[in-house]
PDB file of N, CA and C in Angstrom:
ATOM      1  N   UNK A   1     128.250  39.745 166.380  1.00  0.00           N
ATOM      2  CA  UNK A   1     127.392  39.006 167.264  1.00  0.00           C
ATOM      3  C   UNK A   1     126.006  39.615 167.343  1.00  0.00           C
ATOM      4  N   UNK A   2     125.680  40.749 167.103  1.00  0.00           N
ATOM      5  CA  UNK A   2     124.582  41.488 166.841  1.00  0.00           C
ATOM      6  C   UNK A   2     123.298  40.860 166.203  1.00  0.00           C
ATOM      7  N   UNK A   3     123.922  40.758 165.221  1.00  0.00           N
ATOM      8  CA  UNK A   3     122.977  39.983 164.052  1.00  0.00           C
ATOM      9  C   UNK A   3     122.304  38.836 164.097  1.00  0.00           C
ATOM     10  N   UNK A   4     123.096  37.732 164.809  1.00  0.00           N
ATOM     11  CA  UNK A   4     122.539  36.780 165.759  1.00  0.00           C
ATOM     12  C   UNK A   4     121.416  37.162 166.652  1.00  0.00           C
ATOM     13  N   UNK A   5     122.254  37.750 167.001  1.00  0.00           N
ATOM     14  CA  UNK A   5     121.508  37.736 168.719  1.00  0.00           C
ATOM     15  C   UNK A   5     119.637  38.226 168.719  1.00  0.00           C
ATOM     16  N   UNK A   6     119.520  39.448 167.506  1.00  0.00           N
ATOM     17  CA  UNK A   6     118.721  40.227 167.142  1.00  0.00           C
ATOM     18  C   UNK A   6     118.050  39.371 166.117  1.00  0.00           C
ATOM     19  N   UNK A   7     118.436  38.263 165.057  1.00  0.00           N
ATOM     20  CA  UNK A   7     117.535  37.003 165.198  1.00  0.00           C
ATOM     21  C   UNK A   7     116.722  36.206 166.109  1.00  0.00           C
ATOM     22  N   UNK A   8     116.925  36.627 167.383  1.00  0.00           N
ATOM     23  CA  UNK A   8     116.701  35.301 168.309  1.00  0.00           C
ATOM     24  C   UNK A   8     117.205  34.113 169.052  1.00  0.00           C
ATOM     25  N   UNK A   9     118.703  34.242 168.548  1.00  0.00           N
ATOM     26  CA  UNK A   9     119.919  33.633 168.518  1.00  0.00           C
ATOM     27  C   UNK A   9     119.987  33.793 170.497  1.00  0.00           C
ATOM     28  N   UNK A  10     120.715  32.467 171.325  1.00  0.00           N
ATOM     29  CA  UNK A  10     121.385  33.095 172.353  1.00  0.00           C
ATOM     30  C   UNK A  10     122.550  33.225 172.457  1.00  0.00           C
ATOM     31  N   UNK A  11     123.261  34.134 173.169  1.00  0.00           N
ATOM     32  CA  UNK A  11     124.319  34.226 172.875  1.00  0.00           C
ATOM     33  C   UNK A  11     125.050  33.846 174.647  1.00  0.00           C
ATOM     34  N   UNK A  12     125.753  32.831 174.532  1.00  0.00           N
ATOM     35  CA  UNK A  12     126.336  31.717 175.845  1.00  0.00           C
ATOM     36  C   UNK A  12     128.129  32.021 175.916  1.00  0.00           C
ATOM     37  N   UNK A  13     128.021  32.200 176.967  1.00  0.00           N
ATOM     38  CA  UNK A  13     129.810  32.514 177.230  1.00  0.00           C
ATOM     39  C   UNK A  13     130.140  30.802 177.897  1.00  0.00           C
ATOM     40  N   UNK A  14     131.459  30.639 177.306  1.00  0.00           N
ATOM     41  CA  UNK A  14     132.158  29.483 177.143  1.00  0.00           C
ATOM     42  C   UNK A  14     133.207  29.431 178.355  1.00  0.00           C
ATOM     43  N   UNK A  15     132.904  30.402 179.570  1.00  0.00           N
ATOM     44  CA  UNK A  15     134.453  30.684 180.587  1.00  0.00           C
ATOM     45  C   UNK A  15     134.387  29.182 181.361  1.00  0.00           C
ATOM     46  N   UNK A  16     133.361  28.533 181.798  1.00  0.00           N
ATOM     47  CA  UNK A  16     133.043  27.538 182.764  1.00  0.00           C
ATOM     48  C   UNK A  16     132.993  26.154 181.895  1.00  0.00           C
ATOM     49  N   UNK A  17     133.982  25.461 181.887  1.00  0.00           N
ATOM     50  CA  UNK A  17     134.526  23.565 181.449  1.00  0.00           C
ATOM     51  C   UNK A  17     134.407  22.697 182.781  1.00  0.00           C
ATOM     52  N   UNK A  18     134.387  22.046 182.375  1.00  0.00           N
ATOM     53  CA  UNK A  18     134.799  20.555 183.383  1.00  0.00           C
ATOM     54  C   UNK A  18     135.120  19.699 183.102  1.00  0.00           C
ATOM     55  N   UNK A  19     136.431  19.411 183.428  1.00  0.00           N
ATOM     56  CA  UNK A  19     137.429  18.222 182.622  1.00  0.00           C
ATOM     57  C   UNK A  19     137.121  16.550 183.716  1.00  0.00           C
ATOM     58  N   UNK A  20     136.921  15.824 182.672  1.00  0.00           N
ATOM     59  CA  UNK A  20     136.613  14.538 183.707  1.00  0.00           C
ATOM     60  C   UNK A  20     138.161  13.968 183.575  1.00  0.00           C
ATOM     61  N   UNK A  21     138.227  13.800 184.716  1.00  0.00           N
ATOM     62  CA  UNK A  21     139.618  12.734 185.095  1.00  0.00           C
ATOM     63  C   UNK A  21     139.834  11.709 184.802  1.00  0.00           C
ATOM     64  N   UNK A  22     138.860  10.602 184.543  1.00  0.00           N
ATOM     65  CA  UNK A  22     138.814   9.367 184.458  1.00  0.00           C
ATOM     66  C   UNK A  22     139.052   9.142 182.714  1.00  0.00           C
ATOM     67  N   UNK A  23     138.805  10.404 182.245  1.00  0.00           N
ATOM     68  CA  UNK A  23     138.842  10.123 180.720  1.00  0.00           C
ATOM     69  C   UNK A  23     139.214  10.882 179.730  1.00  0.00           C
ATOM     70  N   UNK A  24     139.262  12.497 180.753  1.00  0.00           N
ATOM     71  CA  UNK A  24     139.911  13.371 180.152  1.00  0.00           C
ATOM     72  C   UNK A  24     138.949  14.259 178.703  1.00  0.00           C
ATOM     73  N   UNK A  25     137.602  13.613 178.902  1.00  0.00           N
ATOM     74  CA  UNK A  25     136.563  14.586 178.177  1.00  0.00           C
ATOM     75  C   UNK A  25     136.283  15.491 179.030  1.00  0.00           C
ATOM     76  N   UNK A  26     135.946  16.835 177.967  1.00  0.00           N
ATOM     77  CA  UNK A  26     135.380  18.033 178.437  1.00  0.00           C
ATOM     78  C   UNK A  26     133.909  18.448 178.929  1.00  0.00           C
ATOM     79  N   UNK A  27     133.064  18.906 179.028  1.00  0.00           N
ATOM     80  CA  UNK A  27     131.906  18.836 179.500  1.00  0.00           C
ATOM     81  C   UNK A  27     131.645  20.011 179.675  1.00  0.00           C
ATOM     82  N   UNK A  28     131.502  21.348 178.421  1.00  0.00           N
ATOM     83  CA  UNK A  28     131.146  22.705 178.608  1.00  0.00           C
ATOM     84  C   UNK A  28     130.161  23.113 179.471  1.00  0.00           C
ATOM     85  N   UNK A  29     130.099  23.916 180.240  1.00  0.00           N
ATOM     86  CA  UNK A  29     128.348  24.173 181.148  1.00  0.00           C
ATOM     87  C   UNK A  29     128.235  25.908 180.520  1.00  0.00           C
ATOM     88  N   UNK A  30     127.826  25.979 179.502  1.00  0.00           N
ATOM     89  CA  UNK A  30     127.083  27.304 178.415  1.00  0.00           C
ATOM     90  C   UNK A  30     126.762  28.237 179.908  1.00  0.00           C
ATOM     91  N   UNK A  31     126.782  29.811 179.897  1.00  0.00           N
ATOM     92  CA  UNK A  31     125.998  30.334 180.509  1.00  0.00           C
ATOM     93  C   UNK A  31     126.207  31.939 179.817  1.00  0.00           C
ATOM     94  N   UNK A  32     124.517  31.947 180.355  1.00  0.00           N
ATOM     95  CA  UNK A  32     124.486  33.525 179.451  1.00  0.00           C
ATOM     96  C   UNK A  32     125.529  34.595 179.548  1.00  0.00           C
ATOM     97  N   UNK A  33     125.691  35.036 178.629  1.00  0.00           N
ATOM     98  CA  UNK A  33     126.553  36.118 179.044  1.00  0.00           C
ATOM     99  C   UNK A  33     126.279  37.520 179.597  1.00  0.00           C
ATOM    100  N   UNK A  34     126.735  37.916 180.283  1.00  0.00           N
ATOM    101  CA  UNK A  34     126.750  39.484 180.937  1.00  0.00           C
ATOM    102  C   UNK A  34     126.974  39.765 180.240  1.00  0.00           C
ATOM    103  N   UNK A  35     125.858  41.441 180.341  1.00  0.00           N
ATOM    104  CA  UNK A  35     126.180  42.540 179.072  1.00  0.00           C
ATOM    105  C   UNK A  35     125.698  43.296 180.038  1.00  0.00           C
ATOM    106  N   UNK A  36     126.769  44.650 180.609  1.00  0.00           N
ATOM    107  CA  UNK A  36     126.646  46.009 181.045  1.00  0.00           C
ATOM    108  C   UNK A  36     125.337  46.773 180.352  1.00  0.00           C
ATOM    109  N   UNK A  37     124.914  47.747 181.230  1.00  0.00           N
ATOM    110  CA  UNK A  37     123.903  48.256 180.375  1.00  0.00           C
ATOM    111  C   UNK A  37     124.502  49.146 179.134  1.00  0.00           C
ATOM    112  N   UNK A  38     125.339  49.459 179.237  1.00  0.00           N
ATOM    113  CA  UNK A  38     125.572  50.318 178.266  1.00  0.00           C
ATOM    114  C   UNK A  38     125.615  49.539 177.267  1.00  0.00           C
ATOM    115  N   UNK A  39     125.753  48.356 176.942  1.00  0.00           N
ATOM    116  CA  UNK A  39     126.174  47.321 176.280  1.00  0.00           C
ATOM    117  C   UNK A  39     124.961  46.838 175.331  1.00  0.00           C
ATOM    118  N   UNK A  40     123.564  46.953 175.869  1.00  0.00           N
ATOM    119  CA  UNK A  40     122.364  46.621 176.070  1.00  0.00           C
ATOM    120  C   UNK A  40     121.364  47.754 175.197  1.00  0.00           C
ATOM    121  N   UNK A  41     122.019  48.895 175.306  1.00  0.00           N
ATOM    122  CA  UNK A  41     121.684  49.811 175.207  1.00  0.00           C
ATOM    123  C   UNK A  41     122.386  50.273 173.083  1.00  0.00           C
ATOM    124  N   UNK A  42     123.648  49.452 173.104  1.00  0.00           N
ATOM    125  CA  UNK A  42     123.796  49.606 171.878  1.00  0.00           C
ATOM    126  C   UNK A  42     124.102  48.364 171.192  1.00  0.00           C
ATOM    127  N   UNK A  43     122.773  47.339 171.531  1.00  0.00           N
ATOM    128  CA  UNK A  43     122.850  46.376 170.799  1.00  0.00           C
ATOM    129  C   UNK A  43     121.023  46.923 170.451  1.00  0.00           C
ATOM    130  N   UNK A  44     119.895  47.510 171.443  1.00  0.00           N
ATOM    131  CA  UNK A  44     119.213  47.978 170.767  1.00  0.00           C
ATOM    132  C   UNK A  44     119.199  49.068 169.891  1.00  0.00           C
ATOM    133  N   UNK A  45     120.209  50.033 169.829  1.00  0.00           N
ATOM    134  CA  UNK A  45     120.052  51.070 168.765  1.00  0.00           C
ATOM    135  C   UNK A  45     120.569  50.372 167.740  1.00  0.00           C
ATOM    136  N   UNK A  46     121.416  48.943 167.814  1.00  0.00           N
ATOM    137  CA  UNK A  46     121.774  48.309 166.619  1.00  0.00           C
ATOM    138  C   UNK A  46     120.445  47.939 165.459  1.00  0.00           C
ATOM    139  N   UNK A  47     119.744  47.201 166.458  1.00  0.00           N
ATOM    140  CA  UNK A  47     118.644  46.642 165.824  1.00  0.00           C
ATOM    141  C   UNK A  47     117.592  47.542 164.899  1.00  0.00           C
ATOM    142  N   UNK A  48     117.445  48.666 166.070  1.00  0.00           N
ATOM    143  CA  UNK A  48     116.570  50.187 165.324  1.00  0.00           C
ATOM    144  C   UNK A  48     117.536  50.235 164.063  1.00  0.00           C
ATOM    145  N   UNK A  49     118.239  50.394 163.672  1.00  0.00           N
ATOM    146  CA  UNK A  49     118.729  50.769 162.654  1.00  0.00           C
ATOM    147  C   UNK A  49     118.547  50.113 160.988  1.00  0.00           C
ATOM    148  N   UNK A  50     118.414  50.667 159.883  1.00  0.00           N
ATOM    149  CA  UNK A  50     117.254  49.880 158.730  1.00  0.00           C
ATOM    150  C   UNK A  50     118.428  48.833 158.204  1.00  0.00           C
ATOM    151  N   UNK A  51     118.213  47.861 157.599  1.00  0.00           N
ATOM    152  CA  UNK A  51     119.361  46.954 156.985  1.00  0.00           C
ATOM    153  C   UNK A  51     120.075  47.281 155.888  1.00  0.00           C
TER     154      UNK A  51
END
């Protein structure tokens, strides 16, 4: 997911749906995902690093 993300890419957590009743389609609502700092912290030493 790195590689994305460090493109420019966003990266959206999928936990939150909404199922309609009347028809039984889904209706994803995307939201950013949480990332701990530590988390944050080694997605930039990812990027520092040469290809």
């Amino acid at each position: 997911m790195c590689r994305p993300v460090a493109r420019g890419w966003r990266l959206l957590s999928d936990e939150l749906t909404l199922v309609r009743l009347d028809d039984g389609r889904i209706d994803p609502l995307p939201r950013p995902v949480s990332l701990k700092n530590g988390s944050i912290d080694v997605i930039r030493a990812w990027r520092r690093r040469p290809n």
